[in-house]
Protein backbone atom coordinates (compact mmCIF):
# COMPACT_ATOMS: atom_id res chain seq x y z
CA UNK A 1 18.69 -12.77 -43.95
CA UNK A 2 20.24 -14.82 -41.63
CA UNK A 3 23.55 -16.87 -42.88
CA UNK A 4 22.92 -20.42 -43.09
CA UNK A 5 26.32 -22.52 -41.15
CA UNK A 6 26.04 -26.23 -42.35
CA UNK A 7 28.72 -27.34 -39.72
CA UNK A 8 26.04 -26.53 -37.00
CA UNK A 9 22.76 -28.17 -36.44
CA UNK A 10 20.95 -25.02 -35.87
CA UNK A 11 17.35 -24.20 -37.40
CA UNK A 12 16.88 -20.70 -38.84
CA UNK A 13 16.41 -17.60 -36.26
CA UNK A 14 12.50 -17.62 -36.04
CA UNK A 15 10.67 -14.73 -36.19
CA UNK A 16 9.32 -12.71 -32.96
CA UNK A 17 5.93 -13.97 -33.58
CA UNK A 18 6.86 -17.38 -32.92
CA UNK A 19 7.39 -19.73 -29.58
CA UNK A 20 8.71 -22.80 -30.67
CA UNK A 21 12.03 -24.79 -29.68
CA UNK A 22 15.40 -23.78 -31.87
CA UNK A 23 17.56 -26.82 -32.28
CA UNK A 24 16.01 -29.97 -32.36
CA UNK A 25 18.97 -31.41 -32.18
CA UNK A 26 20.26 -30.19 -29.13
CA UNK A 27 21.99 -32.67 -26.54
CA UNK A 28 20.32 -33.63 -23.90
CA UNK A 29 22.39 -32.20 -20.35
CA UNK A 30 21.23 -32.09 -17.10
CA UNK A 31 21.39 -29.12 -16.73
CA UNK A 32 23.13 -28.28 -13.55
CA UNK A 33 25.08 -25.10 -13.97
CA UNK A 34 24.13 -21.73 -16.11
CA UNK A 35 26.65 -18.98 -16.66
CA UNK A 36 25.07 -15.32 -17.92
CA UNK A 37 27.55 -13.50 -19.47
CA UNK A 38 26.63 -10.14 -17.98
CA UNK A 39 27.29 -8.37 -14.78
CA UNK A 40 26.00 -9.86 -11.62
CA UNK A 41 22.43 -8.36 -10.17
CA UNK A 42 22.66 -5.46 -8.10
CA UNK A 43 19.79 -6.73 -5.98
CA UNK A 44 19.13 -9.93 -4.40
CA UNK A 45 15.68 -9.93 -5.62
CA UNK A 46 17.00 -10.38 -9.43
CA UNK A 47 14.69 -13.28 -10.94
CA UNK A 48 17.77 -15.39 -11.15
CA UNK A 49 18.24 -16.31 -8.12
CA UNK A 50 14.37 -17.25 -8.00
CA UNK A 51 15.00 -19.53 -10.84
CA UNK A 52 18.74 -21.06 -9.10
CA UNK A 53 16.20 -21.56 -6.01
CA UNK A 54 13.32 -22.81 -7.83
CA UNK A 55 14.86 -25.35 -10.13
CA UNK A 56 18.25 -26.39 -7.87
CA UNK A 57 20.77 -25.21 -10.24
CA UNK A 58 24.02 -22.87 -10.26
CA UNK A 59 24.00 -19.61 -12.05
CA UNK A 60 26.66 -17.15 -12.06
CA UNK A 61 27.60 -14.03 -13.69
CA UNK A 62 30.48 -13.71 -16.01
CA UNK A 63 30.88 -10.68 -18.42
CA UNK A 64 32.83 -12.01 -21.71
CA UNK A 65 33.51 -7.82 -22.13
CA UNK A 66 34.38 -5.18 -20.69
CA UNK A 67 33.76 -1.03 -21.07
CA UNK A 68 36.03 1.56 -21.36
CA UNK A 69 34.70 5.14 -21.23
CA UNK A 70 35.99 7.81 -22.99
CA UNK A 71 37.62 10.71 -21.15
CA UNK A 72 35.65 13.85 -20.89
CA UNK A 73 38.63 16.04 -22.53
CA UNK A 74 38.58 13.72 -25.34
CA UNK A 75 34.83 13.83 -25.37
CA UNK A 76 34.86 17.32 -26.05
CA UNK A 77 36.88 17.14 -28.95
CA UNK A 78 33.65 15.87 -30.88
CA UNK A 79 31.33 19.47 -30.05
CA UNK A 80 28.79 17.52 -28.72
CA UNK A 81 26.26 18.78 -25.95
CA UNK A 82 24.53 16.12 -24.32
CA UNK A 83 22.36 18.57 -22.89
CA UNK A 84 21.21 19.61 -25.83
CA UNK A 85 19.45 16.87 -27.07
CA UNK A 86 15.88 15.95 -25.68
CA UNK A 87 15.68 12.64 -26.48
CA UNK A 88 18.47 9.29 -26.19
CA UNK A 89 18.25 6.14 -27.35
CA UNK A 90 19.92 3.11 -25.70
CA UNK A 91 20.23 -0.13 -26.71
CA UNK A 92 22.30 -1.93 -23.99
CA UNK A 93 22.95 -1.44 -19.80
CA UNK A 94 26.68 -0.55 -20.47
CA UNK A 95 25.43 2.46 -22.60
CA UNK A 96 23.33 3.63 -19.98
CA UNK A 97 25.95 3.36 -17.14
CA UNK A 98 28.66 5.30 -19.65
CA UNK A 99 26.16 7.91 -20.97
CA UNK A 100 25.21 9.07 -17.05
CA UNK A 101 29.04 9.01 -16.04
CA UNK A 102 29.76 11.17 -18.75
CA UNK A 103 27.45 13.42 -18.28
CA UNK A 104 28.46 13.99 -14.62
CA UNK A 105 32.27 14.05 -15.87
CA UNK A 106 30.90 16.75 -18.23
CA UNK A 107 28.93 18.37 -15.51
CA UNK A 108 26.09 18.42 -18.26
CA UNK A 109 22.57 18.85 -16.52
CA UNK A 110 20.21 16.64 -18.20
CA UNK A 111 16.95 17.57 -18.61
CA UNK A 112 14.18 15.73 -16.43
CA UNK A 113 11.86 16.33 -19.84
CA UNK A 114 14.61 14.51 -21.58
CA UNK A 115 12.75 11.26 -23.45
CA UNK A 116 14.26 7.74 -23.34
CA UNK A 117 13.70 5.40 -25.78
CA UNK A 118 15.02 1.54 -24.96
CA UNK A 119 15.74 -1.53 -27.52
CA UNK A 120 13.98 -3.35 -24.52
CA UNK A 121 12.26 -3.24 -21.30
CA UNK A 122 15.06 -4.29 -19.12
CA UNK A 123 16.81 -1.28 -20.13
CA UNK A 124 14.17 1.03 -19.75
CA UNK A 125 13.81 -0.32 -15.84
CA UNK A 126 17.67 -0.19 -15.35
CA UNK A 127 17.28 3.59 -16.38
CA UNK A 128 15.43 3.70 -12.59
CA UNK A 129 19.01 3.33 -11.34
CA UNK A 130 20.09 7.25 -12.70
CA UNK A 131 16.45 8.86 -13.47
CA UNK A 132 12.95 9.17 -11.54
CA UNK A 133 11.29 6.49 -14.11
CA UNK A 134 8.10 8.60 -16.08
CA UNK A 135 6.34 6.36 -18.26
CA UNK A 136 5.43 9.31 -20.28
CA UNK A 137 9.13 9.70 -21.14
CA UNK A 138 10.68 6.45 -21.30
CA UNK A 139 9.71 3.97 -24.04
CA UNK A 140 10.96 0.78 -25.04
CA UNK A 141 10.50 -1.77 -27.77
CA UNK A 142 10.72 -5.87 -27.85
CA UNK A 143 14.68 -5.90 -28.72
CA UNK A 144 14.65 -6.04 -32.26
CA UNK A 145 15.25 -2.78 -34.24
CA UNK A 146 11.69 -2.83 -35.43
CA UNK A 147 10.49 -2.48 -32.60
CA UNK A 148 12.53 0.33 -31.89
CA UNK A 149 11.74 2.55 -34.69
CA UNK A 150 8.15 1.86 -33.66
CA UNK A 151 8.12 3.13 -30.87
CA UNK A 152 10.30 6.16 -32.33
CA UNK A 153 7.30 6.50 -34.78
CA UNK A 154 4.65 6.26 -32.12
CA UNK A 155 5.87 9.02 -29.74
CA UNK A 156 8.04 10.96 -32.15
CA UNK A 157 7.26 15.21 -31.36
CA UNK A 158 10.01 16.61 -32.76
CA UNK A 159 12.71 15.15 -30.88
CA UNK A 160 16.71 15.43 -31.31
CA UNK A 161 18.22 12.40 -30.75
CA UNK A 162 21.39 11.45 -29.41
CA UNK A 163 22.51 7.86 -29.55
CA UNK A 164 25.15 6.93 -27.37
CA UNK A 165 27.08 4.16 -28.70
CA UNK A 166 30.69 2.00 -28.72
CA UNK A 167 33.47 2.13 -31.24
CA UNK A 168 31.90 -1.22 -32.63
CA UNK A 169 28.35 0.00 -33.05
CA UNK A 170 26.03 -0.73 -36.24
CA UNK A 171 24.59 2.11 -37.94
CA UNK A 172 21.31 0.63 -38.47
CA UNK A 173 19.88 3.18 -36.20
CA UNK A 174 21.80 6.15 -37.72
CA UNK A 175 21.39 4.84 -40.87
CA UNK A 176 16.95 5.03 -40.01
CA UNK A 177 17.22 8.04 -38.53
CA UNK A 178 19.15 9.70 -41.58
CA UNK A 179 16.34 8.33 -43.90
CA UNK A 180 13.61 9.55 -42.33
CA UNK A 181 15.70 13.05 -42.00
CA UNK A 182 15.74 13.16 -38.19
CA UNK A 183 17.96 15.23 -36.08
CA UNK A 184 20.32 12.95 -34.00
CA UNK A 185 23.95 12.31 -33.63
CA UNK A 186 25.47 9.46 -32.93
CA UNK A 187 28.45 10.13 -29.78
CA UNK A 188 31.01 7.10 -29.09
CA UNK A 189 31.59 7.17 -25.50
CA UNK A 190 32.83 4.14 -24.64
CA UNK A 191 35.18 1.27 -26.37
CA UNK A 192 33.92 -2.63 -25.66
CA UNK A 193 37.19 -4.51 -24.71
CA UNK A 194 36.91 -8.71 -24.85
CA UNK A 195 38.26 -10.09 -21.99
CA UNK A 196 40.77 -13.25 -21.54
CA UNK A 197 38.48 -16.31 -21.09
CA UNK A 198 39.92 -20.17 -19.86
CA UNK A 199 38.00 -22.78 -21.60
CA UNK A 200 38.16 -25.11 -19.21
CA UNK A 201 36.27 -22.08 -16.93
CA UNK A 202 33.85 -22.22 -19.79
CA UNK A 203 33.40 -26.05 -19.42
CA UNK A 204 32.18 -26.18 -16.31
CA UNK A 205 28.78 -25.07 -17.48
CA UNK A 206 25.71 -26.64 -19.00
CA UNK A 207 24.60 -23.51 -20.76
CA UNK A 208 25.85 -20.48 -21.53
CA UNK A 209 23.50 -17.23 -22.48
CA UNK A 210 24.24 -14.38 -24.48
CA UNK A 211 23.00 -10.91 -24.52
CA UNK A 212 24.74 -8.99 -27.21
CA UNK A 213 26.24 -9.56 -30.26
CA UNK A 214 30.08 -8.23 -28.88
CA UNK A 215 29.86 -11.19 -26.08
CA UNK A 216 29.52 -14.04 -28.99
CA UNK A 217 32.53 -11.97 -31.02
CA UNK A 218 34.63 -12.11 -27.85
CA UNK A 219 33.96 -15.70 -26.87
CA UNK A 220 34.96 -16.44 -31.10
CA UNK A 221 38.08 -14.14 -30.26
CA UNK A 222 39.19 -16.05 -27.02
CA UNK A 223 38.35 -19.52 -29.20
CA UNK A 224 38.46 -19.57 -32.54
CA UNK A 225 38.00 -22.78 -33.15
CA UNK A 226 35.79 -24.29 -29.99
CA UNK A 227 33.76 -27.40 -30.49
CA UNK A 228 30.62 -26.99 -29.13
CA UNK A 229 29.17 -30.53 -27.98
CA UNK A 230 27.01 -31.01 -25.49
CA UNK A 231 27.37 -27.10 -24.29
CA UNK A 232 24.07 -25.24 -24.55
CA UNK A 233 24.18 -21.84 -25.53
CA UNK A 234 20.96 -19.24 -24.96
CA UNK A 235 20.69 -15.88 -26.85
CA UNK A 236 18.69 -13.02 -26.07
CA UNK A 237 17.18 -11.03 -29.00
CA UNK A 238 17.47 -11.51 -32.70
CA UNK A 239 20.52 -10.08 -33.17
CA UNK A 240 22.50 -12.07 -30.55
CA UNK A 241 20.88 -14.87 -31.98
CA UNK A 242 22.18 -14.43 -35.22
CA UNK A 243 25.64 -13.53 -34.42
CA UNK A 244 25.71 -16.86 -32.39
CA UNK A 245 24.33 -19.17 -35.82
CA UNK A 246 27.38 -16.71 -38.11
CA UNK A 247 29.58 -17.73 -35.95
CA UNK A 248 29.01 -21.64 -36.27
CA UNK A 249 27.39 -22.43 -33.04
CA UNK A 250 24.24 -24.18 -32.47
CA UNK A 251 21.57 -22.28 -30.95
CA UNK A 252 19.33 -23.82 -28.06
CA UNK A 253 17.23 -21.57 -26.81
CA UNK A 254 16.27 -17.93 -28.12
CA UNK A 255 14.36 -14.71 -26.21
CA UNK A 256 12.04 -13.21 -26.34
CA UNK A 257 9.33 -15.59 -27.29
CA UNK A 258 5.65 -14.71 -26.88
CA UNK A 259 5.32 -17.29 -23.78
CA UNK A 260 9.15 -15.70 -22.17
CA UNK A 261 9.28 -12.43 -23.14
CA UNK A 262 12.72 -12.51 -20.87
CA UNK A 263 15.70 -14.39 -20.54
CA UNK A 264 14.74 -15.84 -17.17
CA UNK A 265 11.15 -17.16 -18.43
CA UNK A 266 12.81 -18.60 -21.37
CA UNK A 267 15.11 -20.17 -19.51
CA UNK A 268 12.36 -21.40 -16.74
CA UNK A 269 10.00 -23.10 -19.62
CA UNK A 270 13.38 -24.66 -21.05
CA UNK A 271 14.36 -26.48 -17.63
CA UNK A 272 10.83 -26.99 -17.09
CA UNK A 273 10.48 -28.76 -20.52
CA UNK A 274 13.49 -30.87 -19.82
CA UNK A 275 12.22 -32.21 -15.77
């Protein structure tokens, strides 16, 4: 149940089955400027930069954390075998990026049978990047951790799971997989550092979009007590959405929606609302 902030105008998180607009109340911005708070694309053919094109804005790339693998000695200390498991479940791009450089640290050969399962899509195709992609043995779900166990249900055959995860992880998925008396382990292999942020860096922009949960705690960290106004922020998937509402700030626009199931199509329909 999402905690209700009466110092923010934001509606309730709606549900994945809906489309509809978040705040009402939003400002109204031009909006000329967009800063993602993730990495920037590797490729020029991101759909980003199709949407900067398309509707004559600036976006730009700003992680509000940063990753910090463990060492493989230290790794070690835990007993656990990547290799050994035949099935990993990743619910961000940083995980993915730290599980593959540990395993080469490790010199652990991963299996090409090995099955993937993804929070979303967007991490399933990033997985392209270390793996030859077999849609037989990756799967992903709609970014909510319903959809995850879903798929988990769907394709289950007797897998072991590993979950690769930070030092600030939930145990939701643990805590599912215990239930249902699954073997898995959960391995922390990396720690999620916030980074120093400038406010007045932060001002430049008429919207700002989230993608996990540790980005809004950082940007609370850096300003504890920031005043919103006419700033737009943008969340992708439940979760982020609901850390962004705990933590007192008004939500404007929310992915995936059955009409965006991505950031950039939510975003698109928003500017395209507001020409």
């Amino acid at each position: 149940m999402v905690e209700k902030n009466t110092s923010s105008k934001a509606t309730e998180i709606p549900g994945n089955n809906q489309d509809k607009t978040l705040s009402v109340l939003s400002p109204k911005v031009n909006i000329q400027s967009i800063l993602i708070t993730q990495p920037r694309p590797d490729t020029e053919r991101s759909p980003y930069f199709d949407l900067a094109k398309k509707h004559n804005i600036i976006i730009d790339f700003k992680p509000f954390i940063h990753l910090e693998g463990i060492a493989a000695r230290d790794f070690r200390k835990f007993k656990i075998n990547p290799a050994s498991f035949n099935a990993v479940l990743f619910t961000s791009r940083g995980s993915v990026d730290q599980f593959f450089k540990l395993c080469d640290d490790l010199r652990a050969k991963i299996s090409p049978d090995t099955k993937y399962y993804c929070m979303t899509e967007a991490i399933a195709l990033y997985l392209q990047k270390y793996i030859l992609f077999r849609k037989r043995k990756v799967f992903f779900g709609d970014g909510t951790f319903k959809g995850l166990t879903e798929i988990i249900e769907k394709h289950r055959d007797d897998e072991r799971y590993l979950i690769p995860c930070s030092d600030t992880h939930k145990s939701d998925i643990a805590d599912y997989l215990r239930k249902k008396k699954y073997e898995f382990a959960e391995a922390i292999i990396f720690k999620t550092v916030p980074l120093e942020l400038i406010e007045k860096e932060i001002r430049k922009y008429d919207m700002v979009v989230f993608f996990a949960p540790v980005g809004v705690t950082a940007f609370k960290q850096n300003f504890p007590a920031f005043q919103q106004k006419n700033l737009l922020i943008g969340a992708f998937g439940p979760l982020t959405s609901q850390a962004i509402i705990v933590a007192g700030l008004r939500l404007d626009l929310q992915a995936p929606a059955p009409s965006a199931p991505s950031m950039t199509m939510a975003i698109d329909n928003f500017l395209s609302s507001k020409s």
